[in-house]
C-alpha atoms as a PDB file:
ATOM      1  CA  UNK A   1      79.864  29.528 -98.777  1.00  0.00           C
ATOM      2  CA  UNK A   2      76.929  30.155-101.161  1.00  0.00           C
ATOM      3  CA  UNK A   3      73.419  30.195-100.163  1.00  0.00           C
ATOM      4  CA  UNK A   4      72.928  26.779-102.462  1.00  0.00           C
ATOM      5  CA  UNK A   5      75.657  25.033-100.582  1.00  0.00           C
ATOM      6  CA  UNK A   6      73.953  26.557 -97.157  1.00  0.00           C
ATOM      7  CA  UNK A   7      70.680  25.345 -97.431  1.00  0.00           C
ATOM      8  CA  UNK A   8      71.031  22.222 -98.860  1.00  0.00           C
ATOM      9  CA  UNK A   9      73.086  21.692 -96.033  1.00  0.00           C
ATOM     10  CA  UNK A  10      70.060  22.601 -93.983  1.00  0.00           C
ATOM     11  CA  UNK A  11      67.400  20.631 -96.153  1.00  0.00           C
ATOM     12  CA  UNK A  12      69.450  17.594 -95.747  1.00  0.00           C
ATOM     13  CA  UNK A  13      69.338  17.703 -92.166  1.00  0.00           C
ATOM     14  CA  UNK A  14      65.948  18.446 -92.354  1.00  0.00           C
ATOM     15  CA  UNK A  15      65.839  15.166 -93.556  1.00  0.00           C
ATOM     16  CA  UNK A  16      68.185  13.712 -91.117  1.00  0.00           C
ATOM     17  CA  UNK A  17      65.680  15.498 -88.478  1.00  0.00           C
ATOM     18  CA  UNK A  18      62.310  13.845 -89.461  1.00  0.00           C
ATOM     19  CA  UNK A  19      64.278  10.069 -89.039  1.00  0.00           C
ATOM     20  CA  UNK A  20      64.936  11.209 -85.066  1.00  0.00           C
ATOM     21  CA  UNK A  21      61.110  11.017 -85.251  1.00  0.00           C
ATOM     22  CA  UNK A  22      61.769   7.145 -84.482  1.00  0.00           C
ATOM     23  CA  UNK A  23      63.911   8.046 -81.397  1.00  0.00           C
ATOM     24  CA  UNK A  24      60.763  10.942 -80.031  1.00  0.00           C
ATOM     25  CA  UNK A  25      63.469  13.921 -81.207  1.00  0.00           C
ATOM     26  CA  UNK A  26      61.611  17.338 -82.250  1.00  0.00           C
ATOM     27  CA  UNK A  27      63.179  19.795 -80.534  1.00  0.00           C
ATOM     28  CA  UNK A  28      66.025  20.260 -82.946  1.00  0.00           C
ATOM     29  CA  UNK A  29      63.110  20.478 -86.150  1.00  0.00           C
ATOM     30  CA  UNK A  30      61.396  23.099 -84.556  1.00  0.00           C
ATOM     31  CA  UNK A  31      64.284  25.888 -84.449  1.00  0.00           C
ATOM     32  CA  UNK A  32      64.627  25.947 -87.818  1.00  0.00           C
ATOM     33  CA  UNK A  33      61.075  27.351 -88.633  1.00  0.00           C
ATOM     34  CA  UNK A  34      60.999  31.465 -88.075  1.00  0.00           C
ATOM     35  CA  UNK A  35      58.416  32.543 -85.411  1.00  0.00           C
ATOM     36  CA  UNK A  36      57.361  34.409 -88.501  1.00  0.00           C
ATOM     37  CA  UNK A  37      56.490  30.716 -90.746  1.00  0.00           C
ATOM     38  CA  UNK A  38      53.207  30.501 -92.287  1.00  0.00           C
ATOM     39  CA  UNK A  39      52.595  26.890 -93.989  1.00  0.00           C
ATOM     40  CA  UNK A  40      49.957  24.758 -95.644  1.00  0.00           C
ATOM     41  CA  UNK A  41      49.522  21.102 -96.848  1.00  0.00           C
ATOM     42  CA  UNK A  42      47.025  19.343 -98.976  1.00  0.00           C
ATOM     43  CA  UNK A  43      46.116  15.749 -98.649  1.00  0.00           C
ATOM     44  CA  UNK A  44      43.367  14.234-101.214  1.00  0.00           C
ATOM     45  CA  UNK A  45      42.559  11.749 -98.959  1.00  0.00           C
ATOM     46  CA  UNK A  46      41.362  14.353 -96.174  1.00  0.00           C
ATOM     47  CA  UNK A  47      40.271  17.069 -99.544  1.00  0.00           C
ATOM     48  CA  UNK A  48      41.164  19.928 -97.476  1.00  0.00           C
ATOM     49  CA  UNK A  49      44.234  22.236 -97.721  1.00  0.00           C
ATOM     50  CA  UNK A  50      45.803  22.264 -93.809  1.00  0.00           C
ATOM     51  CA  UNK A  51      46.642  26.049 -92.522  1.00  0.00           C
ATOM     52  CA  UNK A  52      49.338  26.478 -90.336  1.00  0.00           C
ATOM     53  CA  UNK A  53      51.738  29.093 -88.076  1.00  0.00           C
ATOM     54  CA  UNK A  54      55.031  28.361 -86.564  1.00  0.00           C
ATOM     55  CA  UNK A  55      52.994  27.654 -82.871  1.00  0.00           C
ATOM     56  CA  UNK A  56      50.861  24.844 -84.666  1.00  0.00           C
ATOM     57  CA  UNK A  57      53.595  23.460 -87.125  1.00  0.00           C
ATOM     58  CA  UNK A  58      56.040  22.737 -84.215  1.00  0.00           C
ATOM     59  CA  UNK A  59      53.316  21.132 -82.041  1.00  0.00           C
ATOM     60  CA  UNK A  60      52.649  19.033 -84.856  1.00  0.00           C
ATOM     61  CA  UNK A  61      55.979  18.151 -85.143  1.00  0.00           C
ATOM     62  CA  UNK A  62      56.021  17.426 -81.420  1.00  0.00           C
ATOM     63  CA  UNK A  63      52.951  15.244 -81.716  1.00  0.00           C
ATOM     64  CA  UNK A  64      54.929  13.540 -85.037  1.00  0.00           C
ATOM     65  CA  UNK A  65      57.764  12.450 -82.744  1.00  0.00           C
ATOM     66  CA  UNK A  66      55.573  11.082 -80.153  1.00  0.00           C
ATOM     67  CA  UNK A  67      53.563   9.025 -82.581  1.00  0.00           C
ATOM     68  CA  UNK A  68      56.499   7.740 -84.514  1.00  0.00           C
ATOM     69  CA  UNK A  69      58.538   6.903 -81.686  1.00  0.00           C
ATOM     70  CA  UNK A  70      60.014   3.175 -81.621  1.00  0.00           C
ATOM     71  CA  UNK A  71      58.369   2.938 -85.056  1.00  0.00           C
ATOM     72  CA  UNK A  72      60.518   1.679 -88.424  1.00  0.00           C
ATOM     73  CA  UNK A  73      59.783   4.981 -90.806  1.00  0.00           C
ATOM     74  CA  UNK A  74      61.827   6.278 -93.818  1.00  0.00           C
ATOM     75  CA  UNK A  75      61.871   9.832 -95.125  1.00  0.00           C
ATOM     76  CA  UNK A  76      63.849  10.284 -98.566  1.00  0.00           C
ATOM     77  CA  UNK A  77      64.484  13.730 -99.932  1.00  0.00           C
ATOM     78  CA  UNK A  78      65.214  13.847-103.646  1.00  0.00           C
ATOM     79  CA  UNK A  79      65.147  15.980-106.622  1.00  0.00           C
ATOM     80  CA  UNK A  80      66.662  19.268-104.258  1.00  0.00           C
ATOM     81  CA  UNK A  81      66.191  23.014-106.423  1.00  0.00           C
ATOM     82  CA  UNK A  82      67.547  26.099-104.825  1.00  0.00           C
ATOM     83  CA  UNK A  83      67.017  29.617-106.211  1.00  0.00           C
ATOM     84  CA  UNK A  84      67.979  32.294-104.436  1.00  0.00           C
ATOM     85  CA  UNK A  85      66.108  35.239-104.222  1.00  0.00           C
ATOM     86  CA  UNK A  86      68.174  37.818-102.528  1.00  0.00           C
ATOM     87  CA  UNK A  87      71.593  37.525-100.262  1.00  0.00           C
ATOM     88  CA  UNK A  88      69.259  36.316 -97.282  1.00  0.00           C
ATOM     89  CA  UNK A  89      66.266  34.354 -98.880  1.00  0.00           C
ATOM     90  CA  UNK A  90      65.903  31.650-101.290  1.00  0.00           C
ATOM     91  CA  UNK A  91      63.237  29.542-102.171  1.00  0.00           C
ATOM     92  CA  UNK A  92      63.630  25.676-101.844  1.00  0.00           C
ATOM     93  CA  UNK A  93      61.883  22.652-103.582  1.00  0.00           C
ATOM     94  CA  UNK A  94      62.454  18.554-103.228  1.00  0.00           C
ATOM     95  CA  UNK A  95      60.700  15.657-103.458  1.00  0.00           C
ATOM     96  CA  UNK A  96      59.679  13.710 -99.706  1.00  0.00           C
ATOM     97  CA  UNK A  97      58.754  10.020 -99.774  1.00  0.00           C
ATOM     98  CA  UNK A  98      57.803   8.872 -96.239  1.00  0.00           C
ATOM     99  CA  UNK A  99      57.476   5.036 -95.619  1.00  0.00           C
ATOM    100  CA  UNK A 100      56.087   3.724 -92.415  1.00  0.00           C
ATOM    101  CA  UNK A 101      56.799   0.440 -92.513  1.00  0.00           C
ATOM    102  CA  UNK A 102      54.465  -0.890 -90.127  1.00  0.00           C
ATOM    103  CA  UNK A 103      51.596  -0.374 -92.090  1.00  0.00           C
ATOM    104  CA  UNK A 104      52.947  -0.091 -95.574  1.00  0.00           C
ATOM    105  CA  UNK A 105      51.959   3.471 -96.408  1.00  0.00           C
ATOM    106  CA  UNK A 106      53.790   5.396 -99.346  1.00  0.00           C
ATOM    107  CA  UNK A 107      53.526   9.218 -98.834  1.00  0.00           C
ATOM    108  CA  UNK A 108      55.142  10.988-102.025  1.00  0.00           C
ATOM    109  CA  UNK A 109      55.094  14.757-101.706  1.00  0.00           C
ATOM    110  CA  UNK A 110      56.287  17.461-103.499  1.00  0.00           C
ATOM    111  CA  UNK A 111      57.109  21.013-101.376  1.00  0.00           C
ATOM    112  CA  UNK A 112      58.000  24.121-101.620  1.00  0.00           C
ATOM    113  CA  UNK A 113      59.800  25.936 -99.263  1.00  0.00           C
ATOM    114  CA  UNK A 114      61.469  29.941 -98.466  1.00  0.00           C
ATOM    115  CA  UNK A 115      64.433  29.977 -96.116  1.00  0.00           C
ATOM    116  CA  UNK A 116      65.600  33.480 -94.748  1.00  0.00           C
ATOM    117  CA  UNK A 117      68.462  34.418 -93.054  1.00  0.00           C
ATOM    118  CA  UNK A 118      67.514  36.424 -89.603  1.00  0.00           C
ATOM    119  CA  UNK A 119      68.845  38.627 -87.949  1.00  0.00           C
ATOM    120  CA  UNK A 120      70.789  35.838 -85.494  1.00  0.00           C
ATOM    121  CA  UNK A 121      72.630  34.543 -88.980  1.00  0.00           C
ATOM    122  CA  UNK A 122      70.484  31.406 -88.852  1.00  0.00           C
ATOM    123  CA  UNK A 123      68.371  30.050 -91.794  1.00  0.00           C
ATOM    124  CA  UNK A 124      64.894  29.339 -90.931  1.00  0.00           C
ATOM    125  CA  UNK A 125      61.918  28.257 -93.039  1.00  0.00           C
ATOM    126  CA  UNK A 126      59.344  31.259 -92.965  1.00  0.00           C
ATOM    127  CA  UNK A 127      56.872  29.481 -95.667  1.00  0.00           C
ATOM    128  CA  UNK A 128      55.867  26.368 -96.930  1.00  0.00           C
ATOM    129  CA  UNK A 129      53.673  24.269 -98.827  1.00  0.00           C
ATOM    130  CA  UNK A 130      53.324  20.880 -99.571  1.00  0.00           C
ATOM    131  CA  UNK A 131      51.146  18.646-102.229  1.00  0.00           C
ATOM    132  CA  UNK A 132      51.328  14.822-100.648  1.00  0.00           C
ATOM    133  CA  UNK A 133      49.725  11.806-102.138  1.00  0.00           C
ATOM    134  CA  UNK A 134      49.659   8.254-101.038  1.00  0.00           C
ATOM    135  CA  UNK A 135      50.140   4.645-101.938  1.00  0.00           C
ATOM    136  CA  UNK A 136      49.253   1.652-100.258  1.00  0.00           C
END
């Protein structure tokens, strides 16, 4: 299998992963960022671009599922661009709309991703960055 056909198998169920948010599922997310990730968002309406390490990043995600839980939310991926960069890393970009329907919030963002194969033959993310903007 190639590495395009590997990781957009993961990226989709990336995707997949952030809709268990609704049913208070994390666990699953956080194994596929490295202990070695390093990631940061921006957000104009909070002007501040958001550090974070694989620790922080998967107690966000844990904090995510707990907020989300029960709630009717939508994450769309679109737009998917692989490009490998060796036999075990490739960097990944796509397109993530979020829509929490309860309040009617659009999130588009746009992010950047590199996957690497360790040494357990599992891809995990080890960076990432994200540009989000919203709509109401």
């Amino acid at each position: 299998m190639s590495i395009e056909q590997e990781l957009s198998t993961k990226v989709y169920k990336m995707m997949d992963l952030h809709q268990k948010f609704s049913e208070g599922q994390y666990e699953e997310m956080n194994r596929l960022y490295s202990d070695d990730f390093q990631g940061w968002m921006y957000m104009p309406w909070v002007d501040e671009l958001e550090h974070c390490n694989a620790e922080s990043i998967r107690e966000g995600n844990k904090h995510a599922a707990e907020y989300y839980k029960g709630k009717d939310i939508q994450f769309i991926f679109s737009g998917l661009k692989i490009v490998p960069q060796s036999e075990n890393q490739a960097a990944v970009s796509y397109e993530v709309i979020h829509q929490n329907k309860e309040n009617a919030v659009l999130v588009r963002g746009l992010t950047l991703e590199v996957w690497r194969k360790e040494a357990d033959g599992n891809w995990r993310i080890i960076r990432w960055y994200e540009e989000k903007g919203r709509q109401a």
